[in-house]
Structure formats: C-alpha cells, structure tokens
N, C-alpha and C. Protein backbone atom coordinates (compact mmCIF):
# COMPACT_ATOMS: atom_id res chain seq x y z
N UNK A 1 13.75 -34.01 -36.44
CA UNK A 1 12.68 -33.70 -35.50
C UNK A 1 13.23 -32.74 -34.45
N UNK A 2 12.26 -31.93 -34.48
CA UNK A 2 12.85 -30.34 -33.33
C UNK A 2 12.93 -31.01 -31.54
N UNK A 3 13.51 -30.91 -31.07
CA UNK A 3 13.58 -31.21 -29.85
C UNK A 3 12.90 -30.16 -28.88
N UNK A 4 12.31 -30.33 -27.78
CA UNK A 4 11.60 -29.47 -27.00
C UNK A 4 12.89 -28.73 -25.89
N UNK A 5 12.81 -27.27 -25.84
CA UNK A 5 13.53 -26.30 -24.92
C UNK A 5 12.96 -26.46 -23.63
N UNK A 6 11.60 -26.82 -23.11
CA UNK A 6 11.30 -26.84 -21.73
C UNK A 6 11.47 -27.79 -21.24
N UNK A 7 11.97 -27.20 -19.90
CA UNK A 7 12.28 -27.89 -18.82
C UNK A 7 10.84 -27.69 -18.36
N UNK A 8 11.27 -29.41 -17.66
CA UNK A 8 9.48 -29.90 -16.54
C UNK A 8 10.10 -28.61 -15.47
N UNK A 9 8.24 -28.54 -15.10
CA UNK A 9 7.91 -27.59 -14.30
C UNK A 9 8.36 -28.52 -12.87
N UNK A 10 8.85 -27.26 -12.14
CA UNK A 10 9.44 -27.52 -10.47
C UNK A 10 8.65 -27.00 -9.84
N UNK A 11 7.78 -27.00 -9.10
CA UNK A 11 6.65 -25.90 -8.16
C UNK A 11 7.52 -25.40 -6.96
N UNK A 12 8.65 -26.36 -6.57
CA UNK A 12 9.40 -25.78 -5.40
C UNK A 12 10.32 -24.17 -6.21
N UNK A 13 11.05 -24.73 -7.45
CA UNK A 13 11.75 -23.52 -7.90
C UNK A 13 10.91 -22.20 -8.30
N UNK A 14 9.45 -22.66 -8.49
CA UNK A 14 8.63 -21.30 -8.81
C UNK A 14 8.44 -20.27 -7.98
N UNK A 15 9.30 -19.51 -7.77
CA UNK A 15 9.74 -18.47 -6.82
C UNK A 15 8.51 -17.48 -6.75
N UNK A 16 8.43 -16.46 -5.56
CA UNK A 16 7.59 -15.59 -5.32
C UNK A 16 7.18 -14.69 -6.76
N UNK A 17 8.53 -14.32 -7.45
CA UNK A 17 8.78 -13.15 -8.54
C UNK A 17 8.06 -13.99 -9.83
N UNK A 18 7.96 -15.03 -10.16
CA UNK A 18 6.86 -15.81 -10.93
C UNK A 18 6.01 -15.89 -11.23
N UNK A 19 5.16 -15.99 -9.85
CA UNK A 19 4.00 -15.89 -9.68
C UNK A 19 2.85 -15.80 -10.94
N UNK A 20 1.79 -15.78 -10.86
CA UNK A 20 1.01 -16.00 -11.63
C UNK A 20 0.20 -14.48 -10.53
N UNK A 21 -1.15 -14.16 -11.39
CA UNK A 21 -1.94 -12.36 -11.09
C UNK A 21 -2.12 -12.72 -9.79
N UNK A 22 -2.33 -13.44 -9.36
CA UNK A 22 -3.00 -13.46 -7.71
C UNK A 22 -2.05 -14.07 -6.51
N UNK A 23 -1.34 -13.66 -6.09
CA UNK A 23 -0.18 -13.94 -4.93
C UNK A 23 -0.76 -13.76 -3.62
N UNK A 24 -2.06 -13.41 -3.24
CA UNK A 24 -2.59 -13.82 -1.69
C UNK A 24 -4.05 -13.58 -2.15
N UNK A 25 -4.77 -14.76 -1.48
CA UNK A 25 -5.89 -14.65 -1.64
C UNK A 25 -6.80 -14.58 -0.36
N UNK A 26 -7.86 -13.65 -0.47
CA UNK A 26 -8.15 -14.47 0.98
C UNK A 26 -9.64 -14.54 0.80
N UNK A 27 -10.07 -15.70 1.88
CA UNK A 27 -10.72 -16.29 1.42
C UNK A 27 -12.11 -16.15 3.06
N UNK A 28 -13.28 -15.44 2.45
CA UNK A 28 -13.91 -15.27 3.77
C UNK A 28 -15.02 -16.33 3.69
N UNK A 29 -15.28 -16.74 5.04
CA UNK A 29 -16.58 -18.25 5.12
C UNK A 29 -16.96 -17.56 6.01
N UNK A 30 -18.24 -17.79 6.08
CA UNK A 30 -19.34 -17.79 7.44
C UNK A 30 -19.28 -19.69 7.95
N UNK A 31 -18.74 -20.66 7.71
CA UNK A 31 -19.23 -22.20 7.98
C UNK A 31 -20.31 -22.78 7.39
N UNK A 32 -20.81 -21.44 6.62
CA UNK A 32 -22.06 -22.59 5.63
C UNK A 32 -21.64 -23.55 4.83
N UNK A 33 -22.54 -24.68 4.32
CA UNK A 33 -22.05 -25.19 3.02
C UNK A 33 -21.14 -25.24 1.81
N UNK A 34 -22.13 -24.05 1.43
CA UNK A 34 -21.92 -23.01 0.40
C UNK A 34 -21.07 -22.60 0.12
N UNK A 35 -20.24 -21.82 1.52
CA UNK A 35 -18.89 -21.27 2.17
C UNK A 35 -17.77 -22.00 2.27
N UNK A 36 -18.33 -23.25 2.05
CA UNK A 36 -17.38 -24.14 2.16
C UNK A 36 -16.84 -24.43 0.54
N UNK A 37 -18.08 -24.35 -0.26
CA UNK A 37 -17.69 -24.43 -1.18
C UNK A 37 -16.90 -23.10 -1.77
N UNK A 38 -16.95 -22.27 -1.38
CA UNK A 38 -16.04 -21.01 -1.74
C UNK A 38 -14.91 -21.33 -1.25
N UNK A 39 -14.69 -22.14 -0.47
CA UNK A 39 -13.05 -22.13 0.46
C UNK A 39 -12.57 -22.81 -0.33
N UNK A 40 -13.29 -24.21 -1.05
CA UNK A 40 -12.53 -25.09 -1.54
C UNK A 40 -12.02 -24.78 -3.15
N UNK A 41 -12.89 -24.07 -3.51
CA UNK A 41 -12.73 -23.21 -5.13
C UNK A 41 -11.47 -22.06 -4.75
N UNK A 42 -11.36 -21.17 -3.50
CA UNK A 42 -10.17 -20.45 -3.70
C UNK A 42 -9.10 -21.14 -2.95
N UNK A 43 -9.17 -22.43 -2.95
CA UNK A 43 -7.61 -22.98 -2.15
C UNK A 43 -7.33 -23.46 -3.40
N UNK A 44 -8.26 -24.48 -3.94
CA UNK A 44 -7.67 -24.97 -5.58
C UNK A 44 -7.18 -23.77 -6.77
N UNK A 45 -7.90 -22.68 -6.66
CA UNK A 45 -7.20 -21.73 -6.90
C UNK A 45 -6.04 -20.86 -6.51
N UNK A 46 -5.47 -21.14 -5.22
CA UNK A 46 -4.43 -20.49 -4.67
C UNK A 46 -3.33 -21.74 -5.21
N UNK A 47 -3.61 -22.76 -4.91
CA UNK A 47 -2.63 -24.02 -5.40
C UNK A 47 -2.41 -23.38 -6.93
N UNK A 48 -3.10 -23.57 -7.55
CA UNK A 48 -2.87 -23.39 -9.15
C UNK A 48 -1.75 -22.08 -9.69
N UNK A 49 -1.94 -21.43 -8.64
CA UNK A 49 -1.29 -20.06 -8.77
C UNK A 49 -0.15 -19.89 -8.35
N UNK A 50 -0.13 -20.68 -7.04
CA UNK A 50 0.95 -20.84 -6.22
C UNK A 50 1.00 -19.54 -4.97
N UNK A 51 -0.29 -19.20 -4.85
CA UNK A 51 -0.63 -18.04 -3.89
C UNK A 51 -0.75 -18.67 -2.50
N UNK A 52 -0.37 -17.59 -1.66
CA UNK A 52 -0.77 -17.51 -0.13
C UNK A 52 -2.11 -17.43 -0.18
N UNK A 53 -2.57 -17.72 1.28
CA UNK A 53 -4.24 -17.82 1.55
C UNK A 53 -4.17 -17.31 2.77
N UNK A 54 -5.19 -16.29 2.88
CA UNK A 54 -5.59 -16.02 4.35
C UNK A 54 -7.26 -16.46 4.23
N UNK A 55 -7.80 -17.15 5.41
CA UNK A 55 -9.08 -17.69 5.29
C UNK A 55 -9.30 -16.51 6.60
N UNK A 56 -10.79 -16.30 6.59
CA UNK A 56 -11.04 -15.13 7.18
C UNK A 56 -12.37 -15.84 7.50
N UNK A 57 -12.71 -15.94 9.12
CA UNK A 57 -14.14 -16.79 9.44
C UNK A 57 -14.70 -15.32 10.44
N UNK A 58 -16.03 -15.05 10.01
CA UNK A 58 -16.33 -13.62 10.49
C UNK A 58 -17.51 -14.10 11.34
N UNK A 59 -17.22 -14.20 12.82
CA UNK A 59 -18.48 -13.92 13.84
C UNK A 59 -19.29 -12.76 14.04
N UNK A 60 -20.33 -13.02 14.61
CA UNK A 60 -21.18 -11.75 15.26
C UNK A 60 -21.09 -12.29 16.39
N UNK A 61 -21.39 -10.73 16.66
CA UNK A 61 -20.97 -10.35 18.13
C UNK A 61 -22.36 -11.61 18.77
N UNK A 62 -21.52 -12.10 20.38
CA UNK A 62 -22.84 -12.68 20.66
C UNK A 62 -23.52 -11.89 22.06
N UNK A 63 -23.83 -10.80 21.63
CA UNK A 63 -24.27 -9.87 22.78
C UNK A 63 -25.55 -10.17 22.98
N UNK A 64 -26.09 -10.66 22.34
CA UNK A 64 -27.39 -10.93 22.51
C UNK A 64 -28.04 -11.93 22.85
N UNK A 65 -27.05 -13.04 22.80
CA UNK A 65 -27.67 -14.28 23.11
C UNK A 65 -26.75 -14.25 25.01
N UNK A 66 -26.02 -13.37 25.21
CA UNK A 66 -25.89 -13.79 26.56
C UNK A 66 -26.48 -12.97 27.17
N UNK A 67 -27.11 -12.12 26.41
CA UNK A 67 -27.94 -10.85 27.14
C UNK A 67 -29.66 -11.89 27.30
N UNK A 68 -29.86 -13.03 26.36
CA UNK A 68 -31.01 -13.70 26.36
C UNK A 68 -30.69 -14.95 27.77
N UNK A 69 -29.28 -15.00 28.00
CA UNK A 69 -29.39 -15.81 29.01
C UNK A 69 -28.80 -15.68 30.02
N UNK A 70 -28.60 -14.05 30.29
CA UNK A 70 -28.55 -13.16 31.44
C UNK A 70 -30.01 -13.10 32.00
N UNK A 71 -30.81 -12.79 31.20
CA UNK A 71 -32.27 -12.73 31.49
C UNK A 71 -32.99 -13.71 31.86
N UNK A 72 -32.47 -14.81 31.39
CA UNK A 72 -33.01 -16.27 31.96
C UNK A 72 -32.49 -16.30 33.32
N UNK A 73 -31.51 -15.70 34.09
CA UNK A 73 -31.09 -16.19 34.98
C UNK A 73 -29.51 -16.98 35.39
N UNK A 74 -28.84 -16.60 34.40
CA UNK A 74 -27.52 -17.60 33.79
C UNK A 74 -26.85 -16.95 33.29
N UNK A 75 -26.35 -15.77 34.35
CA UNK A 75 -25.60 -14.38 33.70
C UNK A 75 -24.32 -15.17 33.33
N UNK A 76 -23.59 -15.51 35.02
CA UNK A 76 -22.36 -16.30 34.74
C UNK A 76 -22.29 -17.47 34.07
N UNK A 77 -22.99 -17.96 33.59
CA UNK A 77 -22.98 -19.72 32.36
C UNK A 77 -22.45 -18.87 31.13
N UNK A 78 -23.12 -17.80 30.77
CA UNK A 78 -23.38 -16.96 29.61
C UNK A 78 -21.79 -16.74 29.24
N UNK A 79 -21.41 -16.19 29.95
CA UNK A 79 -20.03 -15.53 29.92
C UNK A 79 -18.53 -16.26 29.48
N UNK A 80 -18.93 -17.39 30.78
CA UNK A 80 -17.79 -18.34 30.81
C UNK A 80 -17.64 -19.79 29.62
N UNK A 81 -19.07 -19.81 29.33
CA UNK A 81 -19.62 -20.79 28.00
C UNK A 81 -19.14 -20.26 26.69
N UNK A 82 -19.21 -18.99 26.68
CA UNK A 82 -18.92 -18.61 25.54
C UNK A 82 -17.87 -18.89 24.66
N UNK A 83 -16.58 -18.34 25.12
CA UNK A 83 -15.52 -18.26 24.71
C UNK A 83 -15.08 -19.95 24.50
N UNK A 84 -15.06 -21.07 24.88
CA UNK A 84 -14.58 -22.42 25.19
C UNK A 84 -15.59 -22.67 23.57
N UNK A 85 -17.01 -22.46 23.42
CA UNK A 85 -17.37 -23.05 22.39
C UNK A 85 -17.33 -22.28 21.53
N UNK A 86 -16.95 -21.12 21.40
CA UNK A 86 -16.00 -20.75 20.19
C UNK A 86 -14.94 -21.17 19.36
N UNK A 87 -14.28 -21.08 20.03
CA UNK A 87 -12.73 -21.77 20.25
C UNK A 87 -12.76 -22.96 19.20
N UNK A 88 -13.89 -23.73 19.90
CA UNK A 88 -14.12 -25.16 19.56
C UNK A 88 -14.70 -25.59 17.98
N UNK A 89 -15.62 -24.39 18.30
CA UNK A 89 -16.30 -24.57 16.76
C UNK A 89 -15.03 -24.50 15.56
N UNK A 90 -14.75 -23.09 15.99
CA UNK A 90 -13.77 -22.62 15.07
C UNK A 90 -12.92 -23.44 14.61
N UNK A 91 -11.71 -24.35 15.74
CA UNK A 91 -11.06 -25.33 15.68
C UNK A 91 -11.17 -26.04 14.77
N UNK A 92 -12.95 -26.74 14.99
CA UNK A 92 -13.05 -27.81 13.83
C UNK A 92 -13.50 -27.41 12.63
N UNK A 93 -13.89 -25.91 12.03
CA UNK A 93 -14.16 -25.79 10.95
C UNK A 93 -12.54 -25.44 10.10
N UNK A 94 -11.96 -25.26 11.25
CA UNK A 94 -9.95 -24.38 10.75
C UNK A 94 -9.74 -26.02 10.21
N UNK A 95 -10.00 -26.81 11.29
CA UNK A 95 -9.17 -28.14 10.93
C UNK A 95 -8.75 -28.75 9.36
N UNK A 96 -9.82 -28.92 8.96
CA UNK A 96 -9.74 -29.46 7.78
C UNK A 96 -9.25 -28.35 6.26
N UNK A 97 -9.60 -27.10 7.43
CA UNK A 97 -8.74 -25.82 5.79
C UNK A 97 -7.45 -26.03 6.01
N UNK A 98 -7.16 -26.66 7.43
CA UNK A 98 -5.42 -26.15 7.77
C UNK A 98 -4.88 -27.47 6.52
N UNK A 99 -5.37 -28.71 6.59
CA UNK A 99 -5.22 -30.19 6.39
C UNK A 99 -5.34 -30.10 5.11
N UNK A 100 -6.62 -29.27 4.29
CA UNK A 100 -6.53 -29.31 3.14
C UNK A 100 -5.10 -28.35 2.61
N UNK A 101 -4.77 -27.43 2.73
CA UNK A 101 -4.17 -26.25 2.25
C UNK A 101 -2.52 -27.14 2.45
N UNK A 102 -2.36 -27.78 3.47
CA UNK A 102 -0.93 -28.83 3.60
C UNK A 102 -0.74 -29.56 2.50
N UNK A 103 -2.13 -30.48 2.42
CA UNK A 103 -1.90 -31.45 1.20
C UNK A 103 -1.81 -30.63 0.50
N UNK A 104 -2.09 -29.21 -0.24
CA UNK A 104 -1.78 -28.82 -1.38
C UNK A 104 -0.84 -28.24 -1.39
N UNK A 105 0.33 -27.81 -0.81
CA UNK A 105 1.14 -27.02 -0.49
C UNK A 105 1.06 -25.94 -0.27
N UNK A 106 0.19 -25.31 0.04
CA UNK A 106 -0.08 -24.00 0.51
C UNK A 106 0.14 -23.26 1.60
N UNK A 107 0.57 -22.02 1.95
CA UNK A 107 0.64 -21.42 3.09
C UNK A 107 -0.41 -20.57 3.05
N UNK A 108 -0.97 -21.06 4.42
CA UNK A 108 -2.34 -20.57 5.01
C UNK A 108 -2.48 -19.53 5.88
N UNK A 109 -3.10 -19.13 6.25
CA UNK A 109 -3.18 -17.96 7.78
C UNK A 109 -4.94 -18.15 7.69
N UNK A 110 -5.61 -17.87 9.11
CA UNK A 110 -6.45 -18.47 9.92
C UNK A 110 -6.93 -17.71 10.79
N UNK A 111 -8.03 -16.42 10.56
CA UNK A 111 -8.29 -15.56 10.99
C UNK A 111 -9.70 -15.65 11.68
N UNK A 112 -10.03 -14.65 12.55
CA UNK A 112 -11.15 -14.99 13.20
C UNK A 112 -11.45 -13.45 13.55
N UNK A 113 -12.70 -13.26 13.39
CA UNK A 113 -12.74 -11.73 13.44
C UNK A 113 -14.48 -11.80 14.30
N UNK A 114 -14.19 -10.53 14.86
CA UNK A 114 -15.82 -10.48 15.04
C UNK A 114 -16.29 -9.35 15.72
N UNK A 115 -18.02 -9.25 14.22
CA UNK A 115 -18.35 -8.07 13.90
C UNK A 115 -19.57 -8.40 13.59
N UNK A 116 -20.24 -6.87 13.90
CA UNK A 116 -21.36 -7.49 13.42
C UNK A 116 -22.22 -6.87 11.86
N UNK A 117 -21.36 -6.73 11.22
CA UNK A 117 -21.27 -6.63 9.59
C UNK A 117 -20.35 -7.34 8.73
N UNK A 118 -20.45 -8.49 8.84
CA UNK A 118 -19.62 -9.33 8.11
C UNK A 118 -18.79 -8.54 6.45
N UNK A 119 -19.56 -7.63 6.13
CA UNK A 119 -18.35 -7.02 4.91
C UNK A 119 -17.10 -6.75 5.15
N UNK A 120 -17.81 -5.75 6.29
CA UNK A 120 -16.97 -4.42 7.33
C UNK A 120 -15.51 -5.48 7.28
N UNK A 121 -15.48 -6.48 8.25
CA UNK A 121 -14.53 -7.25 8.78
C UNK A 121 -13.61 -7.59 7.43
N UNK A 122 -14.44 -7.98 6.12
CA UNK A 122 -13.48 -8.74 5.36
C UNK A 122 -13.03 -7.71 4.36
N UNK A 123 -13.47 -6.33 4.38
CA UNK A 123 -12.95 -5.16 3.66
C UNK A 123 -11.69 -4.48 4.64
N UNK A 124 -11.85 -4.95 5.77
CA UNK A 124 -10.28 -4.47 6.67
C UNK A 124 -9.38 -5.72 6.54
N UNK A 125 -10.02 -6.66 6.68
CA UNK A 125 -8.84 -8.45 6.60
C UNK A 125 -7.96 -7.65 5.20
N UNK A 126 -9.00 -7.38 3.70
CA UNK A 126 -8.30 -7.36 2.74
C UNK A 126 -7.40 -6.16 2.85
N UNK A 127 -7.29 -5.43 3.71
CA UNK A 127 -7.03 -4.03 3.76
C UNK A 127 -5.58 -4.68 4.10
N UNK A 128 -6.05 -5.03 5.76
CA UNK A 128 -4.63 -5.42 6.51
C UNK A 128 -4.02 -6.66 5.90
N UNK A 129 -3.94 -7.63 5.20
CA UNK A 129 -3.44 -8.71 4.53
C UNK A 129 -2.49 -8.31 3.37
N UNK A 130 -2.68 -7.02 2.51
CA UNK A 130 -2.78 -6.61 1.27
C UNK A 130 -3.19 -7.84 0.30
N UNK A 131 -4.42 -8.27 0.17
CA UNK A 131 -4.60 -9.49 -0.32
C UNK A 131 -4.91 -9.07 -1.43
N UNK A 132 -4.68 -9.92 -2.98
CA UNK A 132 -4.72 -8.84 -4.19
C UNK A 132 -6.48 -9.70 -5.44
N UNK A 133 -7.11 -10.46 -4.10
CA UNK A 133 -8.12 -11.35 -4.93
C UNK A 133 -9.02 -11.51 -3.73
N UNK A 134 -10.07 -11.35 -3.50
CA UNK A 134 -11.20 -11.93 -2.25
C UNK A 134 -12.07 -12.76 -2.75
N UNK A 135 -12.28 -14.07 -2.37
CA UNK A 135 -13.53 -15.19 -2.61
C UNK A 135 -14.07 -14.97 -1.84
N UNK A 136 -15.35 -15.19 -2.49
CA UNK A 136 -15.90 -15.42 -1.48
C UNK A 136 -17.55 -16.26 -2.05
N UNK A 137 -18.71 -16.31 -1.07
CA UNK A 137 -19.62 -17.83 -2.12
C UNK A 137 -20.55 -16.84 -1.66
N UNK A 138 -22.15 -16.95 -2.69
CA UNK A 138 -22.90 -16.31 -2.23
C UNK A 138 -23.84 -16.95 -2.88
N UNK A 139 -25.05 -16.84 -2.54
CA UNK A 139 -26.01 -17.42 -3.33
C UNK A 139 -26.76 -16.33 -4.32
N UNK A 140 -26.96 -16.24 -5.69
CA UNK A 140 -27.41 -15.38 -6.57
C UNK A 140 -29.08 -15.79 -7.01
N UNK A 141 -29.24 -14.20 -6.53
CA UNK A 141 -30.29 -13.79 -6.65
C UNK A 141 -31.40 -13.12 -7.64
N UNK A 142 -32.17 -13.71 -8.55
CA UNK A 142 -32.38 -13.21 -9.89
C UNK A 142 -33.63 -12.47 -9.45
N UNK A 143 -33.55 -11.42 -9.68
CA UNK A 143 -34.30 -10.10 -9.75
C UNK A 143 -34.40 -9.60 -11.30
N UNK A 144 -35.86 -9.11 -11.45
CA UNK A 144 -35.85 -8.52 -12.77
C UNK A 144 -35.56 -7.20 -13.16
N UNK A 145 -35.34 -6.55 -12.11
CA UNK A 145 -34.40 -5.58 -12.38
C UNK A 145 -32.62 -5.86 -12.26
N UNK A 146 -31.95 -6.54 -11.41
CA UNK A 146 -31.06 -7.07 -11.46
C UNK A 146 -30.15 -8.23 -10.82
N UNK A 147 -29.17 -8.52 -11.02
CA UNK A 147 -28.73 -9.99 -10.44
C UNK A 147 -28.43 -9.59 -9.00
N UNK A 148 -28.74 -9.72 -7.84
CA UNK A 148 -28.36 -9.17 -6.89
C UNK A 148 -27.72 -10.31 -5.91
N UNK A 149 -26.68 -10.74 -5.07
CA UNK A 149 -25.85 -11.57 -4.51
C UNK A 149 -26.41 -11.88 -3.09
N UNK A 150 -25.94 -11.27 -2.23
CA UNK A 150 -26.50 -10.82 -0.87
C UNK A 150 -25.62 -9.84 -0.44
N UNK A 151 -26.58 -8.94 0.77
CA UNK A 151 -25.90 -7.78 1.33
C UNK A 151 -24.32 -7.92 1.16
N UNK A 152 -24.03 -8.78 2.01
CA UNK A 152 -22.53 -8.55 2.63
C UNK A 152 -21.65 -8.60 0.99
N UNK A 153 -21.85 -9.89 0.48
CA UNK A 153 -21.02 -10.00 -0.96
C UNK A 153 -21.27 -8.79 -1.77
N UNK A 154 -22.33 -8.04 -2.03
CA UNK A 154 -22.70 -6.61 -2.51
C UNK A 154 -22.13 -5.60 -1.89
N UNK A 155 -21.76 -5.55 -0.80
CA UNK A 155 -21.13 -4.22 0.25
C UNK A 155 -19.98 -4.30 -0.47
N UNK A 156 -19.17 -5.84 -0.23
CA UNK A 156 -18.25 -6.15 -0.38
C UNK A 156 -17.12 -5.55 -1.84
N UNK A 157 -17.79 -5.66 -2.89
CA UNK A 157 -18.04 -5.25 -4.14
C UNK A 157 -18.03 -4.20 -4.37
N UNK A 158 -18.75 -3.57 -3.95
CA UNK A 158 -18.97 -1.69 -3.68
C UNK A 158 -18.16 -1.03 -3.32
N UNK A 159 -17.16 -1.45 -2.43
CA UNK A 159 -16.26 -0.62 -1.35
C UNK A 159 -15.06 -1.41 -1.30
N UNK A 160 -14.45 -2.42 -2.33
CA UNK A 160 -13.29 -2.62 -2.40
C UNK A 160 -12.73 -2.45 -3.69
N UNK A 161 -11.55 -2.05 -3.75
CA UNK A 161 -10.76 -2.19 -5.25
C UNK A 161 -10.34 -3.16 -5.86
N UNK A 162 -10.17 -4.52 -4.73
CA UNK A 162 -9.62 -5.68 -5.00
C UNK A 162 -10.37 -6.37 -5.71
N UNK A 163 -9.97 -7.13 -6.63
CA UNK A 163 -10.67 -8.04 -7.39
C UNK A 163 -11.85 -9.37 -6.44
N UNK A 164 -13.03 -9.42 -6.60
CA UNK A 164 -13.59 -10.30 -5.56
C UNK A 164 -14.51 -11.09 -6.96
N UNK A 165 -14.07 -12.53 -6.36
CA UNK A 165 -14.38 -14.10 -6.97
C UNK A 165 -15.73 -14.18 -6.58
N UNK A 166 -16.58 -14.30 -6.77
CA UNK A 166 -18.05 -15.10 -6.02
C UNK A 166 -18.07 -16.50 -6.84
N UNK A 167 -18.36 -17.05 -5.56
CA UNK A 167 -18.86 -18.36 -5.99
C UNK A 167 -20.04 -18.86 -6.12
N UNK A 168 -20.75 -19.54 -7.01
CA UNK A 168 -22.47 -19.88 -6.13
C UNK A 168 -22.19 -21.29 -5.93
C-alpha cells in the first residue's frame, strides 16, 4: 500500500509567496444588511485564501443635514453632534468586522472615507490599497434589456481593472 507524501497543512507556515489569486481584498459596506452580507462572504473568502482585508465603510458628506439644522436654528448642535455620532456608529459597525476577522485569523485594516459618490471612494481605496479583488453586495436588478446591479456597483465595474465579487 502506497503511503501518502503530504504533509498536513500549517496555515501559520503558508507564507505570503503561497498565496492563493487574491492576497488583499477589500471589502466596501454602506452598513446595510445586505452589506453585511458582502463583508461576511469576502472575510470567509479572505480566510480561505489566506488574504489581507481592507474593509472600506463610505459616508456622504453630511452637508446637508447640518445645513437642515442650521436652518432650524441649531447651527452649533449641528456641528459639534456630528463628528461624536460618527465615530460611534462607525465603532459599532467596525466592532464586530474587527472580532470577526481575529477569530479567523485575518489581518484587517478599517477605513472610513467620505464622499459623496460612493464608487469614486472605493475606486481610489482600491487604487491606494493595491487591492487585487473588490466585494462588494448589491442587489440585482432584472431588466429586459439587461441585468443591471446599482449605480455605484456598475460605476464600480466600469472604471476598475480589478477583479470585483458582487454579492446579492
């Protein structure tokens, strides 16, 4: 009886030069659902690979809502409110990517950008990251002329070279 040549797999010895096609992924959410479910499909995919992750959470600008409560009367609430519940939100949506991406062994990075064209932002993240895969979740749209995603995941597509995942 032939005896087997492999050695069990080590994930610590699986060095950078190993790697499997995708060595940084990054991974953009708005905090939807949905988005969430895209985060959790490219971290189980970065695990599998043994890839880096940059998660990329893209605000809009909020010029308008302190410009709506400048006008109310609440220039200074507007201003000083802002930034603290940012922070905060963000915090707790980072929390659980930071917590998940640990338990899997992953090295993460935790970006926060803000624009008010959500492509724009995650076609420079992939730019400046050199990330070589973009997830991202979208909901698909059946048109009888064609399958269409939404704006931003379609921009997205259009104007990058990098390979981009959609999730629905």
């Amino acid at each position: 009886m032939a005896k087997s040549m492999m050695a069990p797999f080590d994930k610590a010895s699986f060095t950078r030069t190993k790697r499997g096609l995708y060595q940084h992924i990054l991974i953009a959410t708005d905090g939807s659902e949905l988005a969430t479910k895209g985060v959790e499909h490219g971290l189980a995919l970065a695990e599998a690979l043994i890839a880096n992750v940059t998660v990329l959470r893209v605000l809009e600008p909020e010029a308008r809502e302190i410009g709506d409560e400048a006008l109310a009367g609440e220039p200074e609430n507007a201003f000083t409110r802002r930034d603290p519940q940012v922070d905060d939100t963000m915090g707790k949506q980072f929390a659980w990517i930071e917590q998940e991406a640990v338990e899997r062994g992953i090295h993460v990075e935790l970006l926060r950008e803000i624009d008010d064209v959500p492509a724009k932002a995650v076609l420079k993240a992939a730019k400046l990251t050199g990330c070589d895969l973009i997830v991202m979740a979208s909901h698909g749209r059946q048109d009888p002329h064609r399958l269409t995603l939404n704006r931003q995941t379609d921009e997205v597509i259009a104007y990058t070279n990098v390979p981009v995942l959609v999730v629905q």
